[in-house]
N, C-alpha and C. Protein backbone atom coordinates (compact mmCIF):
# COMPACT_ATOMS: atom_id res chain seq x y z
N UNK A 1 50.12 259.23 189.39
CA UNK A 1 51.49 259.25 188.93
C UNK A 1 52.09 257.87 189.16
N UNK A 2 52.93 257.17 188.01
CA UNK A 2 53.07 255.56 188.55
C UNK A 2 54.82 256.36 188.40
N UNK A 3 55.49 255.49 189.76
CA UNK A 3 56.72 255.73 190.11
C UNK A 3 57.86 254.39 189.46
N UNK A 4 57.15 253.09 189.72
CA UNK A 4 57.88 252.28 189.11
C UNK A 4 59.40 252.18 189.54
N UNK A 5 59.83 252.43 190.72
CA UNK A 5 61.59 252.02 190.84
C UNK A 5 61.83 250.80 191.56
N UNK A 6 63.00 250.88 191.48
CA UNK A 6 63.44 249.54 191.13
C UNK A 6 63.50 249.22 192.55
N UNK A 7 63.72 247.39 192.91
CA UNK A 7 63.23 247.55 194.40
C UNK A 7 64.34 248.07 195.42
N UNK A 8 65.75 248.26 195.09
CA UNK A 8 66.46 248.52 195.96
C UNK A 8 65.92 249.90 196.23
N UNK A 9 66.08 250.23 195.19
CA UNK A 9 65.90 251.63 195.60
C UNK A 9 64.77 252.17 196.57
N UNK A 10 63.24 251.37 196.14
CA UNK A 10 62.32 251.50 196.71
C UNK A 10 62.84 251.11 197.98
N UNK A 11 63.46 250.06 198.64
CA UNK A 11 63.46 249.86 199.98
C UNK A 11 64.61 250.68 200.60
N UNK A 12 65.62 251.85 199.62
CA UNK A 12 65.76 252.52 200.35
C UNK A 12 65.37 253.45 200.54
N UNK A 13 64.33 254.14 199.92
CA UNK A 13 62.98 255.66 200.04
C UNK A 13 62.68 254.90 201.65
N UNK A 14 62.10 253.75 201.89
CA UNK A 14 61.30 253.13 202.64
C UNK A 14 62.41 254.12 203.78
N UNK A 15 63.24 253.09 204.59
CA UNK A 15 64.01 253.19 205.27
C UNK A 15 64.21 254.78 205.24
N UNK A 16 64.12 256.04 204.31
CA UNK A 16 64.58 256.59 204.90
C UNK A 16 63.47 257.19 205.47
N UNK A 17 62.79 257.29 205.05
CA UNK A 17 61.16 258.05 205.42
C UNK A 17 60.94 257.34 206.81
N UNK A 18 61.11 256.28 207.58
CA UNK A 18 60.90 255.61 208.78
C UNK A 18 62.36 256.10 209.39
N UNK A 19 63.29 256.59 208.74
CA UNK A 19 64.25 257.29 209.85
C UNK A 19 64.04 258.92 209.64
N UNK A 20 63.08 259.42 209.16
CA UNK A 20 62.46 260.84 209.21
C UNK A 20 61.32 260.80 209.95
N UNK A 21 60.66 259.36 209.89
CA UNK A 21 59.48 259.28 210.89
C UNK A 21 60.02 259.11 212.55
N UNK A 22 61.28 258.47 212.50
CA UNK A 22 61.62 258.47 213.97
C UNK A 22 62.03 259.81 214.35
N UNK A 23 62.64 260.27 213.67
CA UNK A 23 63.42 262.15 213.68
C UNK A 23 61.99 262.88 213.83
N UNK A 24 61.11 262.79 213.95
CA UNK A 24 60.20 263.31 213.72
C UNK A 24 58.88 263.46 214.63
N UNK A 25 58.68 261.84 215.07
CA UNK A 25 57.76 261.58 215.77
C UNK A 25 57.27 262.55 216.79
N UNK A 26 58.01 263.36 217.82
CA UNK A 26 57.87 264.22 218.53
C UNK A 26 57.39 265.16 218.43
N UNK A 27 57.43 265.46 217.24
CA UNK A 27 56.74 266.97 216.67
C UNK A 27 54.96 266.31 216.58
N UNK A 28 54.96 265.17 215.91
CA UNK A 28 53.57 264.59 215.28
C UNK A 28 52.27 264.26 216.77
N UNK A 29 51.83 265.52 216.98
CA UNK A 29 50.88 265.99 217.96
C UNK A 29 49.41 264.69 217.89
N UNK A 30 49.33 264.56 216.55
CA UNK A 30 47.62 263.85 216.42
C UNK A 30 47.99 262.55 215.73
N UNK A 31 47.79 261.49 216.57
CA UNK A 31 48.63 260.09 215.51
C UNK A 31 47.03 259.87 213.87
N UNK A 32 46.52 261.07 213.96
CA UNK A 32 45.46 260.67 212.55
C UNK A 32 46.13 261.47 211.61
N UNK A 33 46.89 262.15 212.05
CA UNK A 33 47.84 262.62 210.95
C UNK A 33 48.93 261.46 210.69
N UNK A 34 49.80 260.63 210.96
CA UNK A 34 50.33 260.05 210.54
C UNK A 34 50.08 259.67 208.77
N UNK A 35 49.01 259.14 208.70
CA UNK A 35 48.83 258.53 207.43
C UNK A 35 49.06 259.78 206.24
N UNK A 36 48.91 260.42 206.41
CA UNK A 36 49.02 261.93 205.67
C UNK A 36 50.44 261.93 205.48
N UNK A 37 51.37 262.56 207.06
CA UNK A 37 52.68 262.49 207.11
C UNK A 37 53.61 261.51 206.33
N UNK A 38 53.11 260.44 206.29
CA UNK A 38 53.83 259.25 206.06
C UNK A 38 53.51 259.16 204.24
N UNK A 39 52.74 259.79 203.62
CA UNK A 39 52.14 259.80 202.15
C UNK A 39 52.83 260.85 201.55
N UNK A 40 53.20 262.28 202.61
CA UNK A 40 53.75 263.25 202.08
C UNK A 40 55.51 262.65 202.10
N UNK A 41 56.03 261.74 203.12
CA UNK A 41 57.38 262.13 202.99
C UNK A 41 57.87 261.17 202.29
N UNK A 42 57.12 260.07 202.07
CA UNK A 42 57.64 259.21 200.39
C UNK A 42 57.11 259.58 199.45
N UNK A 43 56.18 260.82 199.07
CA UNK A 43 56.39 261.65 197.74
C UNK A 43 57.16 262.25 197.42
N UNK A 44 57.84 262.85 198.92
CA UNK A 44 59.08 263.98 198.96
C UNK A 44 60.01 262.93 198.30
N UNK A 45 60.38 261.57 198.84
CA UNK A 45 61.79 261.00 198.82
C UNK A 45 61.57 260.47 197.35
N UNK A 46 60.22 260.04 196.87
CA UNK A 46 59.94 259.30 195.75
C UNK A 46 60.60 260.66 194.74
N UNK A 47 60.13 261.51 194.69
CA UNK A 47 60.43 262.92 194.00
C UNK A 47 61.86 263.16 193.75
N UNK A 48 62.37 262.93 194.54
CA UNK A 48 63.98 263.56 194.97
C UNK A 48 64.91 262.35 194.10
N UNK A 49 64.43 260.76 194.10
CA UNK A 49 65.06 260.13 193.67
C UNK A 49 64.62 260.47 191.95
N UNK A 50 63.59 260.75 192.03
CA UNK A 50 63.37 260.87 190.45
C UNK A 50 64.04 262.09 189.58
N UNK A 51 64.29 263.10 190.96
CA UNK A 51 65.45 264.41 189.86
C UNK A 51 66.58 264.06 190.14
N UNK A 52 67.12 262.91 191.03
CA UNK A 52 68.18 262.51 190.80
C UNK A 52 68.51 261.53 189.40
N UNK A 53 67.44 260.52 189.35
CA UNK A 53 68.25 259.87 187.91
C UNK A 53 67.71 260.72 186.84
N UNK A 54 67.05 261.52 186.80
CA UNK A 54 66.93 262.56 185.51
C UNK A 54 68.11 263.20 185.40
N UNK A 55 69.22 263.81 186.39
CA UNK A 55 70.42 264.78 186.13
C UNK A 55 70.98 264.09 186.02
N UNK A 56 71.14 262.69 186.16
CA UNK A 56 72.78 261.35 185.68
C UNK A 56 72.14 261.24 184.31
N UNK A 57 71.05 260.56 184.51
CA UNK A 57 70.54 260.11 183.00
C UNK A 57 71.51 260.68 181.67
N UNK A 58 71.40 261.70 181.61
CA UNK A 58 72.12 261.83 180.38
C UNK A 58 73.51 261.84 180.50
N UNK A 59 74.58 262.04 182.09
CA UNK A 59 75.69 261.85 181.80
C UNK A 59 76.25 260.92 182.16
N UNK A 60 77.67 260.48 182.02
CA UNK A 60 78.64 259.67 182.13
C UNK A 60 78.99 260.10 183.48
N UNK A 61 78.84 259.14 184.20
CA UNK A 61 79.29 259.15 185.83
C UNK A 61 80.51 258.30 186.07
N UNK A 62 81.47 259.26 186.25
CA UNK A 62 82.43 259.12 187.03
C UNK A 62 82.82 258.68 188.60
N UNK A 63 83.79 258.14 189.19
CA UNK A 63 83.94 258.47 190.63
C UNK A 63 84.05 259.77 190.81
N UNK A 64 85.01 260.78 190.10
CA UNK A 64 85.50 261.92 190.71
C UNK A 64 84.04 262.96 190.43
N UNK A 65 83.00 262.59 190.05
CA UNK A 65 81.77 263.03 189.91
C UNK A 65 80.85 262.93 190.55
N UNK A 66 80.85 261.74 191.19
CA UNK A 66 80.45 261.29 192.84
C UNK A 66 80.56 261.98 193.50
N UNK A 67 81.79 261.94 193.76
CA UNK A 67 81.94 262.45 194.81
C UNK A 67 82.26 264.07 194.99
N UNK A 68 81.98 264.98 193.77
CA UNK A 68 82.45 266.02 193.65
C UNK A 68 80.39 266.49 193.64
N UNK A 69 79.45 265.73 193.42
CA UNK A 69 78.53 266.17 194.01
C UNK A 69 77.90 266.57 195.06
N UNK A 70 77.26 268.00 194.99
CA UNK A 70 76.65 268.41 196.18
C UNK A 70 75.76 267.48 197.11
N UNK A 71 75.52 266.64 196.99
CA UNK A 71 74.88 265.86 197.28
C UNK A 71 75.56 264.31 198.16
N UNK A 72 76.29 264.23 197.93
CA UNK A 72 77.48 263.24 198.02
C UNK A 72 77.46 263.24 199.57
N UNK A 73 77.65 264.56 200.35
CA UNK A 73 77.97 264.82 201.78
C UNK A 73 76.55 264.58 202.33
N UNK A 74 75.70 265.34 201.65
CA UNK A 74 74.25 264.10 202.25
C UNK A 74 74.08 263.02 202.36
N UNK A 75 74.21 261.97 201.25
CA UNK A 75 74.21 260.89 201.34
C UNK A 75 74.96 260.27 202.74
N UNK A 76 76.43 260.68 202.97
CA UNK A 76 77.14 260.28 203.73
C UNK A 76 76.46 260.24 204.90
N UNK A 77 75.79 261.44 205.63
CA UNK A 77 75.07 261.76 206.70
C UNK A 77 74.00 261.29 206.79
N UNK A 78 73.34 260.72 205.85
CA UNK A 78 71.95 259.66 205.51
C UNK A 78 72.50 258.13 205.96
N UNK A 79 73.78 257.82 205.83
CA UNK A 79 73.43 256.61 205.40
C UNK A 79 74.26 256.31 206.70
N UNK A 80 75.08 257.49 207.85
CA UNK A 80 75.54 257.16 209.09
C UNK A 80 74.20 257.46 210.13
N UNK A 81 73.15 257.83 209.97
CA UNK A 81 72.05 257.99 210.42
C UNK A 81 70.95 256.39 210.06
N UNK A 82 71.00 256.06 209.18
CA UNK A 82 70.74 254.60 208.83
C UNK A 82 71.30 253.88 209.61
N UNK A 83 72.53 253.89 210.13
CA UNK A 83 73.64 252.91 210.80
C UNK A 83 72.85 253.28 212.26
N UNK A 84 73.07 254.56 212.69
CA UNK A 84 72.47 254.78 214.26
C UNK A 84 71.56 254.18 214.46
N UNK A 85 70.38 254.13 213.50
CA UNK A 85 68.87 253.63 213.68
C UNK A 85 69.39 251.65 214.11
N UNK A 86 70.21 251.48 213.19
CA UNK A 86 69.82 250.22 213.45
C UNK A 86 71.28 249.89 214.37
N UNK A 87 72.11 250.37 214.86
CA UNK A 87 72.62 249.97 216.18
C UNK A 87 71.76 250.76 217.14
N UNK A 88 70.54 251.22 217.12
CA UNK A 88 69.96 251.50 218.09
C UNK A 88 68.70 250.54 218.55
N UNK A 89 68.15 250.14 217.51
CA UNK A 89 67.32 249.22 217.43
C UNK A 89 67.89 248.02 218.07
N UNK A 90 69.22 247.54 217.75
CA UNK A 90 69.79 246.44 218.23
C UNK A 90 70.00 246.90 219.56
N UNK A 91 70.29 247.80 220.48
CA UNK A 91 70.70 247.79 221.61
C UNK A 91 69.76 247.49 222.32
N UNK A 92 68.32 248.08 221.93
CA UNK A 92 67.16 248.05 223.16
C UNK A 92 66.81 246.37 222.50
N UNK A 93 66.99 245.41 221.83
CA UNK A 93 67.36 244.22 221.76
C UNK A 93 65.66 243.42 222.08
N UNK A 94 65.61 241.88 221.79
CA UNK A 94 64.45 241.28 222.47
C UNK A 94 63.16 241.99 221.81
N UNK A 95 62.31 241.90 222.37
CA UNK A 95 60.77 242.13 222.27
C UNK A 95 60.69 243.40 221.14
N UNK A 96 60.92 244.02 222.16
CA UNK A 96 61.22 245.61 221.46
C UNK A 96 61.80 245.44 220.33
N UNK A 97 62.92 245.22 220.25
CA UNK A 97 63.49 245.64 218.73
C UNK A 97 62.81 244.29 218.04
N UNK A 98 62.29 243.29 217.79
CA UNK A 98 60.99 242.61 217.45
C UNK A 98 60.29 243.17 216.84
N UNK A 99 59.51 243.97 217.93
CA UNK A 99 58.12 244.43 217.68
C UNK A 99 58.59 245.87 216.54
N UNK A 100 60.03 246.80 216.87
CA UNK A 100 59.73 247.57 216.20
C UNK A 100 60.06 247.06 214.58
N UNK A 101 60.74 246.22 214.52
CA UNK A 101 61.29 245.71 213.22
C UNK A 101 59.84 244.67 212.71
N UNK A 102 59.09 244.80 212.89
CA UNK A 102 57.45 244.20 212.42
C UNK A 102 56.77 245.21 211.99
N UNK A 103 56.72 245.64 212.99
CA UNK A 103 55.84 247.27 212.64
C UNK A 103 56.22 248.17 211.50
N UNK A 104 57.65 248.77 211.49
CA UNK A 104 58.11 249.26 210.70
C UNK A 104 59.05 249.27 209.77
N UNK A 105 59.90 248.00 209.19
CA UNK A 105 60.36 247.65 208.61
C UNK A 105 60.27 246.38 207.68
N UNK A 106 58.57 245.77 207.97
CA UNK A 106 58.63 244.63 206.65
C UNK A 106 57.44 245.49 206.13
N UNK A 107 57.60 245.08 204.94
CA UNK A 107 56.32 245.10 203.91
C UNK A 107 56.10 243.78 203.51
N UNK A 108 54.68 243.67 202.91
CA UNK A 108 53.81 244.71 203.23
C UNK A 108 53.83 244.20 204.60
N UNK A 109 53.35 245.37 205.05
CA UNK A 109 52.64 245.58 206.76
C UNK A 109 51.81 244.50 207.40
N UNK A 110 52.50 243.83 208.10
CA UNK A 110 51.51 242.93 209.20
C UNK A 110 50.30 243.24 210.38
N UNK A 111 49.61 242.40 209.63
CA UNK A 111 48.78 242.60 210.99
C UNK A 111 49.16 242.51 212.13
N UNK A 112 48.07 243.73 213.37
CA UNK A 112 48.34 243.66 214.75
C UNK A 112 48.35 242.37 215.42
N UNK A 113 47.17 241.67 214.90
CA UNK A 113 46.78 240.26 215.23
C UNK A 113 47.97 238.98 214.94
N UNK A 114 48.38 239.23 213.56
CA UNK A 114 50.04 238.30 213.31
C UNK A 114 50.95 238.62 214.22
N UNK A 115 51.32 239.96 214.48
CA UNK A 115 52.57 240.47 215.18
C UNK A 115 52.49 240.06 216.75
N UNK A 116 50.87 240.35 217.24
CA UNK A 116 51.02 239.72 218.63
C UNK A 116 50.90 238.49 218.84
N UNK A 117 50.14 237.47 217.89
CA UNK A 117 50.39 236.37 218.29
C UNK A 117 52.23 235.77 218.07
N UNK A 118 53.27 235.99 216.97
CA UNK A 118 54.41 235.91 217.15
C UNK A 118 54.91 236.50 218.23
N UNK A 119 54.67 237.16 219.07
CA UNK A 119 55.63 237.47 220.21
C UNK A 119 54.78 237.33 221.49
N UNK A 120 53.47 236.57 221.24
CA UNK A 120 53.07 235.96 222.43
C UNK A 120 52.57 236.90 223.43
N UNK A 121 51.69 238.32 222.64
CA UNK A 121 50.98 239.23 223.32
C UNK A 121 49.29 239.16 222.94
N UNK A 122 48.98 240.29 223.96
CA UNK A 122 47.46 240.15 223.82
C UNK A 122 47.01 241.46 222.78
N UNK A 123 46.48 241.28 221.54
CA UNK A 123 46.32 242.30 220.55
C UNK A 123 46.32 243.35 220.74
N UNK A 124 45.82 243.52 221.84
CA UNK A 124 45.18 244.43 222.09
C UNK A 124 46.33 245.72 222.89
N UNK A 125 47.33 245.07 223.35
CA UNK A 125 48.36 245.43 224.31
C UNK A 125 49.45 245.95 222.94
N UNK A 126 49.14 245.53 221.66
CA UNK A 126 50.35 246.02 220.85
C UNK A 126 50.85 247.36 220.62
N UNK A 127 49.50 248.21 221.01
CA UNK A 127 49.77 250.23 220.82
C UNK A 127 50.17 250.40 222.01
N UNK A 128 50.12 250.35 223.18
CA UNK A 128 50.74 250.21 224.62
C UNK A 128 52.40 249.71 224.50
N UNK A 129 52.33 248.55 224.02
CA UNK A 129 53.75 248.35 224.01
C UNK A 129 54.58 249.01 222.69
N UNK A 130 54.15 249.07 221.89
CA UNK A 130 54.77 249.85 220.70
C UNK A 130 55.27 251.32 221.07
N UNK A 131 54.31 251.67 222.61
CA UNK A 131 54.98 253.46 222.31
C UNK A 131 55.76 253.32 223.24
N UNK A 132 55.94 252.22 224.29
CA UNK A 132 56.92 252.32 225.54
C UNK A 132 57.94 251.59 224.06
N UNK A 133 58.30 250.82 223.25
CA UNK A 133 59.17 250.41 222.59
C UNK A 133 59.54 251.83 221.83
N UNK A 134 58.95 252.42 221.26
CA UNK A 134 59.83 253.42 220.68
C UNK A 134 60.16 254.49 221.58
N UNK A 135 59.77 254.59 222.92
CA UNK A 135 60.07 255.53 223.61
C UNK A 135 61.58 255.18 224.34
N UNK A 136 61.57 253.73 224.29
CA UNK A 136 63.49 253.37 224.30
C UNK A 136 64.08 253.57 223.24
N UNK A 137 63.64 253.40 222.36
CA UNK A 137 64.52 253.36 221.14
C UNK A 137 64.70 255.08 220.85
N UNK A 138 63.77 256.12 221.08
CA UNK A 138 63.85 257.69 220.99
C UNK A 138 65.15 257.69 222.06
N UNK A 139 65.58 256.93 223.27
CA UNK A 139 66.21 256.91 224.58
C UNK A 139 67.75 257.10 223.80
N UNK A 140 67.66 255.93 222.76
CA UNK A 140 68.95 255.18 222.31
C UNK A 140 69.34 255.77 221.19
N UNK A 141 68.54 256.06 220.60
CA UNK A 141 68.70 257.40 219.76
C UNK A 141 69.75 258.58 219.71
N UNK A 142 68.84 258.97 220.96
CA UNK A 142 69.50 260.32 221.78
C UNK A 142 70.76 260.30 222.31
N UNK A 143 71.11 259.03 223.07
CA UNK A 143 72.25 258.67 223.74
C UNK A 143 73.30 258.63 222.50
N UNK A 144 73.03 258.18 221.42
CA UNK A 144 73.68 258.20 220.09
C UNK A 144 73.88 259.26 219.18
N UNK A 145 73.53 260.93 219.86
CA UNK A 145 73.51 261.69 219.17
C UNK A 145 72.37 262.21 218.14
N UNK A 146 71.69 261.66 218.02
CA UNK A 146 70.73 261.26 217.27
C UNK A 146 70.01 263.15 217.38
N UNK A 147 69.74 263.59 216.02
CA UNK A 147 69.28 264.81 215.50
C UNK A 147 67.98 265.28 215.02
């Protein structure tokens, strides 16, 4: 199936699927499932954006149509959950929010080997420090309400 959207959009599927992967992580028992997890929930989001511009497509969008969509109050709650992630990321600050903004927020995906030599670790130490880094950031999360 070729999806073809446009890149904003694509980088916001991205973002949200990595703030469903943080909402989430806890449940995810076997990290060899990840790659699976992570394939299913940007088909979900890839999907969702695509019956969204199919139901505008044919009409004339209004503001008072905006916002009179069911959907509208999601967005809102998506995109103050976007905000938490990244004043949370910023609080645990330094290394950490570094390492997690390498890992999971550029494309394409860097190597382990690039990422530790920029922050002046031993390769090998990057899955060690990556889960004590998101295990602050799950901290800061939480302290933030975080659902």
């Amino acid at each position: 199936m070729k999806w073809d959207l446009p890149q904003e959009e694509a980088n916001d599927i991205f973002q949200a699927v990595c703030v469903d992967l943080f909402a989430e992580m806890s449940r995810l028992r076997d990290p060899r499932a990840l790659p699976k997890w992570l394939i299913q929930a940007t088909l979900h989001k890839c999907a969702k954006y695509r019956r969204q511009q199919a139901r505008f497509s044919d009409e004339e969008i209004s503001d008072e149509t905006v916002l009179a969509e069911p959907g509208a109050e999601a967005i809102v709650v998506e995109v103050q959950r976007e905000q938490t992630l990244r004043d949370s990321i910023a609080a645990i600050a330094g290394r950490c929010a570094e390492m997690i903004r390498m890992l999971f927020f550029e494309s394409p995906a860097r190597p382990y080997a690039e990422i530790a030599h920029e922050l002046g670790l031993a390769t090998g130490s990057i899955g060690f420090i990556r889960g004590r880094c998101l295990e602050r950031l799950k901290k800061q999360l939480l302290s933030r309400g975080w659902k």
